[in-house]
N, C-alpha and C. Protein backbone atom coordinates (compact mmCIF):
# COMPACT_ATOMS: atom_id res chain seq x y z
N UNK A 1 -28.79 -6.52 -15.41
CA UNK A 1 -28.65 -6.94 -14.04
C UNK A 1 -27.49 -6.17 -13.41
N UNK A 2 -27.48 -5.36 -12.49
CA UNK A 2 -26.94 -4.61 -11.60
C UNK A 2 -25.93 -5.42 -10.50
N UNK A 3 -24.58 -4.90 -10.66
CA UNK A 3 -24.13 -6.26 -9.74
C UNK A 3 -23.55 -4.96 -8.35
N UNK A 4 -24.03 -5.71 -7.21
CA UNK A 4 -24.26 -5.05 -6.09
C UNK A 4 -23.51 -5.60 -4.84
N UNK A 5 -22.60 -5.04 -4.53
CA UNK A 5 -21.50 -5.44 -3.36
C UNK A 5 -22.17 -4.94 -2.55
N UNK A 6 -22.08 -6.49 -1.08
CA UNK A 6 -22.18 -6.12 0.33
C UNK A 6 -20.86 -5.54 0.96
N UNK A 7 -21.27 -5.05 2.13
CA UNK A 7 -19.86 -4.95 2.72
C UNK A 7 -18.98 -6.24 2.93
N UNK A 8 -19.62 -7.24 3.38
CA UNK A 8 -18.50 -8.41 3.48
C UNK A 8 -18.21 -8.99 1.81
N UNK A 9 -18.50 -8.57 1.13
CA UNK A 9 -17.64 -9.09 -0.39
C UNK A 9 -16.77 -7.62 -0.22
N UNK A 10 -16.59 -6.77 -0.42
CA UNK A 10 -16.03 -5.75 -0.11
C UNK A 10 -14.73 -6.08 0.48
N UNK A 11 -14.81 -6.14 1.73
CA UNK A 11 -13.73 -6.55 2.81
C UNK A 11 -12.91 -8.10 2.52
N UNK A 12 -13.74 -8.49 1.97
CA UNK A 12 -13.16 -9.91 1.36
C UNK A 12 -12.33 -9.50 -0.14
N UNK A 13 -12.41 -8.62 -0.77
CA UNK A 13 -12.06 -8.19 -1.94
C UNK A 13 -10.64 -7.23 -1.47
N UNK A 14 -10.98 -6.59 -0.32
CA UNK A 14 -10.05 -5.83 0.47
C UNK A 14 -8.73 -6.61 0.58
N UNK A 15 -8.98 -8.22 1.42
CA UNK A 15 -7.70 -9.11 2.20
C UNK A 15 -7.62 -9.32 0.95
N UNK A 16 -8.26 -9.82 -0.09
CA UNK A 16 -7.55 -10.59 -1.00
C UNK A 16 -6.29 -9.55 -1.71
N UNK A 17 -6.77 -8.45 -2.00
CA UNK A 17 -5.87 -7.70 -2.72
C UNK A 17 -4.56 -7.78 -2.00
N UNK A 18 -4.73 -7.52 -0.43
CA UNK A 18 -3.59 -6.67 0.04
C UNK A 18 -2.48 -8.34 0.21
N UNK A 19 -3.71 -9.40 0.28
CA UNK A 19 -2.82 -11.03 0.09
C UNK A 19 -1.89 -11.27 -1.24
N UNK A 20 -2.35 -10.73 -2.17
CA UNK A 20 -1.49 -10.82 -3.38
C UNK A 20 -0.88 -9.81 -3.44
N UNK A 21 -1.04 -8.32 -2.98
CA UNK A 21 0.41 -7.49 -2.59
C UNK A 21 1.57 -8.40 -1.59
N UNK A 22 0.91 -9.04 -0.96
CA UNK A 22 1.84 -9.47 0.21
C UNK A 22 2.56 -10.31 -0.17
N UNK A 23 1.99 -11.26 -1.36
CA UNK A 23 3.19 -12.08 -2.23
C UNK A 23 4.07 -12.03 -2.89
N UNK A 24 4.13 -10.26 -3.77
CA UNK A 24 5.14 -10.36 -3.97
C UNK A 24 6.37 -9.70 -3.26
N UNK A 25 6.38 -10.03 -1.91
CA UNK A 25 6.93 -9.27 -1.46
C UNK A 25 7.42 -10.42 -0.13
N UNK A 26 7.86 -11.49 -0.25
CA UNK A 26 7.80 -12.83 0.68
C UNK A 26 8.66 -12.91 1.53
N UNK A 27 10.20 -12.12 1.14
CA UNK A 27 10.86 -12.32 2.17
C UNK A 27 10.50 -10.74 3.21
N UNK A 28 9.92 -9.95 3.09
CA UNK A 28 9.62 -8.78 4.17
C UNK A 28 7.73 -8.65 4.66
N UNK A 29 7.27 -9.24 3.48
CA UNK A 29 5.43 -8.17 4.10
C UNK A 29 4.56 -9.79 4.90
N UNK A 30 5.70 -10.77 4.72
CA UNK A 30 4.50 -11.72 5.49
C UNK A 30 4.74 -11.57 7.21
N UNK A 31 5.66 -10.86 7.41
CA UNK A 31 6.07 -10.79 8.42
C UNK A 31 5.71 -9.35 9.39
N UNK A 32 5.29 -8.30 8.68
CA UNK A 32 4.07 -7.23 9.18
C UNK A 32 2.61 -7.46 8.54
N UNK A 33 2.20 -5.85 9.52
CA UNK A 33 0.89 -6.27 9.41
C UNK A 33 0.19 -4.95 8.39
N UNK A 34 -0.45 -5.10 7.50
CA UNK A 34 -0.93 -4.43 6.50
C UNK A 34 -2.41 -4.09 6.89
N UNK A 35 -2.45 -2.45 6.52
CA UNK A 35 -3.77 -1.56 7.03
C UNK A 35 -4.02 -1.09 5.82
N UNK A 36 -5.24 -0.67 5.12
CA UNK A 36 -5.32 -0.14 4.10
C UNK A 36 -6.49 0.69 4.64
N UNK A 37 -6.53 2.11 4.74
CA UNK A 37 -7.38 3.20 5.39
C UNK A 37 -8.43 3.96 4.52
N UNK A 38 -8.98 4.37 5.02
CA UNK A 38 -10.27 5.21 4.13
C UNK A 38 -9.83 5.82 3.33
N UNK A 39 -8.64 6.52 3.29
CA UNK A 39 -7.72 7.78 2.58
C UNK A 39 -7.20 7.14 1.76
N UNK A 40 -6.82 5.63 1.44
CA UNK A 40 -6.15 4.97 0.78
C UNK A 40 -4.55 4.97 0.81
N UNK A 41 -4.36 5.12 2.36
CA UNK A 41 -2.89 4.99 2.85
C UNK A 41 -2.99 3.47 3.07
N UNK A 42 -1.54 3.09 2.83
CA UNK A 42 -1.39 1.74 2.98
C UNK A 42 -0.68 1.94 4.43
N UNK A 43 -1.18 1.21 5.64
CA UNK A 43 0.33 1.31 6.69
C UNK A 43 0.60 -0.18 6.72
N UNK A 44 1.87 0.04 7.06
CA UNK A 44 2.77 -1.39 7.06
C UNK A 44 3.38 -1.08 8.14
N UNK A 45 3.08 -2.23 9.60
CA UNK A 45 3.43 -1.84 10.40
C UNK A 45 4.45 -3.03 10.55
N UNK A 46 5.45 -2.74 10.53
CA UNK A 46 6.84 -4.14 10.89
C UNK A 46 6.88 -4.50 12.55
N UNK A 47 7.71 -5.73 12.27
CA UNK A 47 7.38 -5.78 14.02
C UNK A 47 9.33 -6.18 14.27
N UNK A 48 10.43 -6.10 12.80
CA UNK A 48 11.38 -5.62 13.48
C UNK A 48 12.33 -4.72 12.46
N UNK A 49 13.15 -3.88 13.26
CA UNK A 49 14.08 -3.01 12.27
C UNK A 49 14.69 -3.10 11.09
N UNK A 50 15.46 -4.27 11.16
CA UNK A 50 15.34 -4.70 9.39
C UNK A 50 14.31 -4.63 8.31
N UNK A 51 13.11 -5.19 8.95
CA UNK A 51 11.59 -5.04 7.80
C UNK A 51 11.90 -3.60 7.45
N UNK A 52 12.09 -2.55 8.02
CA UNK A 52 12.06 -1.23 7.71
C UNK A 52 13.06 -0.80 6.72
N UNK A 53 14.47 -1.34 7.24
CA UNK A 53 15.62 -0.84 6.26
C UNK A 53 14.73 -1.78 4.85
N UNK A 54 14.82 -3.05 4.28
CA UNK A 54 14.88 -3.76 3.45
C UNK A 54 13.34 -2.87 2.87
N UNK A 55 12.32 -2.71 4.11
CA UNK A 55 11.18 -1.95 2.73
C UNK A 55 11.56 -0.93 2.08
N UNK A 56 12.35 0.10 2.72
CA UNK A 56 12.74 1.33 2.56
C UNK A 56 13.60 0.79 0.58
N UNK A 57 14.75 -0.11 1.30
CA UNK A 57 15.42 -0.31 -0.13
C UNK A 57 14.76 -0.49 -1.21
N UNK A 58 13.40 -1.04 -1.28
CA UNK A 58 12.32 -1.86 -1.91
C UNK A 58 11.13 -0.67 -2.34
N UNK A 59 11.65 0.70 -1.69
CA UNK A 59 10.46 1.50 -2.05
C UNK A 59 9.83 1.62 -3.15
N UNK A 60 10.64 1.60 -4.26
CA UNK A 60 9.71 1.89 -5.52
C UNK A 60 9.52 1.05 -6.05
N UNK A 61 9.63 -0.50 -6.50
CA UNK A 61 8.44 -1.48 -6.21
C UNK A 61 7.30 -1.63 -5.78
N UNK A 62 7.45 -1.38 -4.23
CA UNK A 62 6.44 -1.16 -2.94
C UNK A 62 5.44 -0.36 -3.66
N UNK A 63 6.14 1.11 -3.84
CA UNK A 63 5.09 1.98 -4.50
C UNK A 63 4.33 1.17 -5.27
N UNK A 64 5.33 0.72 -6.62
CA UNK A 64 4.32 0.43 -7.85
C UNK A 64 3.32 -0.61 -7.71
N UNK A 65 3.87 -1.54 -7.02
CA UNK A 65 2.98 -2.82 -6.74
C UNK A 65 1.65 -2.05 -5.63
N UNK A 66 1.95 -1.22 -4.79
CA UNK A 66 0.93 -0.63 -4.25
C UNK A 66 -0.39 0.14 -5.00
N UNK A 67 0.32 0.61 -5.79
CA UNK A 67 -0.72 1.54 -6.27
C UNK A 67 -1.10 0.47 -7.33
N UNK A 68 -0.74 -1.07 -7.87
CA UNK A 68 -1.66 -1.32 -8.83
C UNK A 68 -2.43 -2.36 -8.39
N UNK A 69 -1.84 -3.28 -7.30
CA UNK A 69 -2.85 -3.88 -6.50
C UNK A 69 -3.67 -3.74 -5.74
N UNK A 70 -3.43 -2.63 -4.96
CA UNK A 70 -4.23 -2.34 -3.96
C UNK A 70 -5.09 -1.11 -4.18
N UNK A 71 -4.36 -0.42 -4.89
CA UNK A 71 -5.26 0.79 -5.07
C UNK A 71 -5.01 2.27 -4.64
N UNK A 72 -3.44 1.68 -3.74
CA UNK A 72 -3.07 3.09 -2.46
C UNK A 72 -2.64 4.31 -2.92
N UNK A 73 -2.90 5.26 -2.24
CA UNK A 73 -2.33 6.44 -2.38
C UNK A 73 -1.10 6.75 -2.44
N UNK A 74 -0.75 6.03 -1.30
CA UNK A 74 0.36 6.52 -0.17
C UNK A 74 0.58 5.03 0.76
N UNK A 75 1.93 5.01 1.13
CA UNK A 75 2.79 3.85 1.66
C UNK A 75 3.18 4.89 3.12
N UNK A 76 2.52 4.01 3.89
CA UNK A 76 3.36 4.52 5.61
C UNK A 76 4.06 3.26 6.34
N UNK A 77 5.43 3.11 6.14
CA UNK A 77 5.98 2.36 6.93
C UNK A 77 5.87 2.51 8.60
N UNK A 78 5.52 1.81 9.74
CA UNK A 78 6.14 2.08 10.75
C UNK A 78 6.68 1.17 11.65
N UNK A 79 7.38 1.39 12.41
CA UNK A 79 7.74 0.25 13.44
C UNK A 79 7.44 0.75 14.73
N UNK A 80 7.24 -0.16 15.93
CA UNK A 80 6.94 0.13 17.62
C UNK A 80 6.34 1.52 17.59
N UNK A 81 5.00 1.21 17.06
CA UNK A 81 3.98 2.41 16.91
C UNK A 81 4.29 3.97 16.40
N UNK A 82 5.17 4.06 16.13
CA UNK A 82 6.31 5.23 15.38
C UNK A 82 6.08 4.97 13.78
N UNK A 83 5.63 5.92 12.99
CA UNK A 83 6.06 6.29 11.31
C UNK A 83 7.45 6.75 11.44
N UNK A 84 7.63 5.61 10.35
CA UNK A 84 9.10 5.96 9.70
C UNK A 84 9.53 6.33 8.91
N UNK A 85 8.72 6.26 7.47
CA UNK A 85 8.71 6.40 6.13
C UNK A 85 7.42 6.48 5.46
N UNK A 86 7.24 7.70 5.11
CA UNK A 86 5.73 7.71 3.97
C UNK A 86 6.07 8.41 2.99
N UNK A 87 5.52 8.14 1.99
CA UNK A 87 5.56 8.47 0.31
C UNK A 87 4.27 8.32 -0.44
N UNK A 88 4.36 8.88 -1.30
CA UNK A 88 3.32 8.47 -2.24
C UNK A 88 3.16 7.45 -3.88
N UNK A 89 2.11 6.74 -3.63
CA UNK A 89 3.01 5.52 -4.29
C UNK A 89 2.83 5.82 -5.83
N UNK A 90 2.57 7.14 -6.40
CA UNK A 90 2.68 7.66 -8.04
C UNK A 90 2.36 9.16 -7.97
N UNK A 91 3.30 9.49 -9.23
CA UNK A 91 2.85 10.42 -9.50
C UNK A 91 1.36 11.10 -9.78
N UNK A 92 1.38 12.51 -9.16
CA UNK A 92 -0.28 12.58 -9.93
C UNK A 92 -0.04 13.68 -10.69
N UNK A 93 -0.70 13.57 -12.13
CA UNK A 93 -0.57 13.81 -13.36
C UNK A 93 -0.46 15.40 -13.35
N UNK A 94 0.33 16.23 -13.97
CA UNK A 94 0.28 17.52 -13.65
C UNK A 94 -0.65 18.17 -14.52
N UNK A 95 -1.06 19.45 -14.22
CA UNK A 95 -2.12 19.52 -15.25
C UNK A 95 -1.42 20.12 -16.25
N UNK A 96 -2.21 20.53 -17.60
CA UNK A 96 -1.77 20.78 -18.72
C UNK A 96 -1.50 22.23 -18.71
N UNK A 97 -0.70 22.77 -19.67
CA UNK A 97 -0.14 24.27 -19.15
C UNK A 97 -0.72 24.67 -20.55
N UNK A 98 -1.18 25.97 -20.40
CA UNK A 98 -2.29 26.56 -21.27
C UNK A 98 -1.23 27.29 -22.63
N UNK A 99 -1.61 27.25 -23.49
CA UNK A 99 -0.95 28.15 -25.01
C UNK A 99 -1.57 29.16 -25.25
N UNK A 100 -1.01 30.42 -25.19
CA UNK A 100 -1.61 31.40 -25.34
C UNK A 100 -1.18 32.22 -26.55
C-alpha cells in the first residue's frame, strides 16, 4: 500500500514542523512570522529590533534546529521588510579529494 500525500496533509505537515521549530525558541520566534519557501529558505520576519539582535546571538542553534526540523537550507532574518541576516543553516559536505 502506497502512502500518498495531498497537498493539504503537506501544508499541515509544513505548520506543524515550523510549530515545533517555534518552540524551541519561546522567548523570540512566537513573536515573528515564519515563511518556509520553495528553495527551502526559512524567512523570519520580526516585527521588532531586538527579535533581530537576540536571533542573530542565537544563530547557530537557529541554524541547527533549522536544518533538523524543518528541513531549511538557509535562515533569512528580516525586519520592516528589509533582510538583515542570512546564512546557511549546515555545512554541505565537501567532496572527496582524489589520490593519485
Amino acid at each position: 500500500m502506497a502512502l500518498e500525500l495531498t497537498d493539504n496533509d503537506l501544508l499541515i505537515l509544513e505548520v506543524l514542523r515550523l510549530e515545533r521549530f517555534r518552540s524551541y525558541f519561546l522567548d523570540t520566534l512566537p513573536l515573528c512570522f515564519l515563511f518556509l519557501d520553495r528553495s527551502y529558505t526559512l524567512a523570519i520576519h520580526c516585527s521588532e529590533p531586538w527579535l533581530v539582535d537576540d536571533l542573530i546571538a542565537q544563530v547557530d542553534h537557529l541554524c541547527r534546529y533549522a536544518w533538523i526540523i524543518v528541513g531549511a537550507y538557509e535562515i533569512s532574518i528580516w525586519y520592516a521588510q528589509e533582510e538583515i541576516y542570512t546564512t546557511r543553516t549546515h555545512a554541505l559536505p565537501q567532496p572527496a579529494k582524489q589520490v593519485r
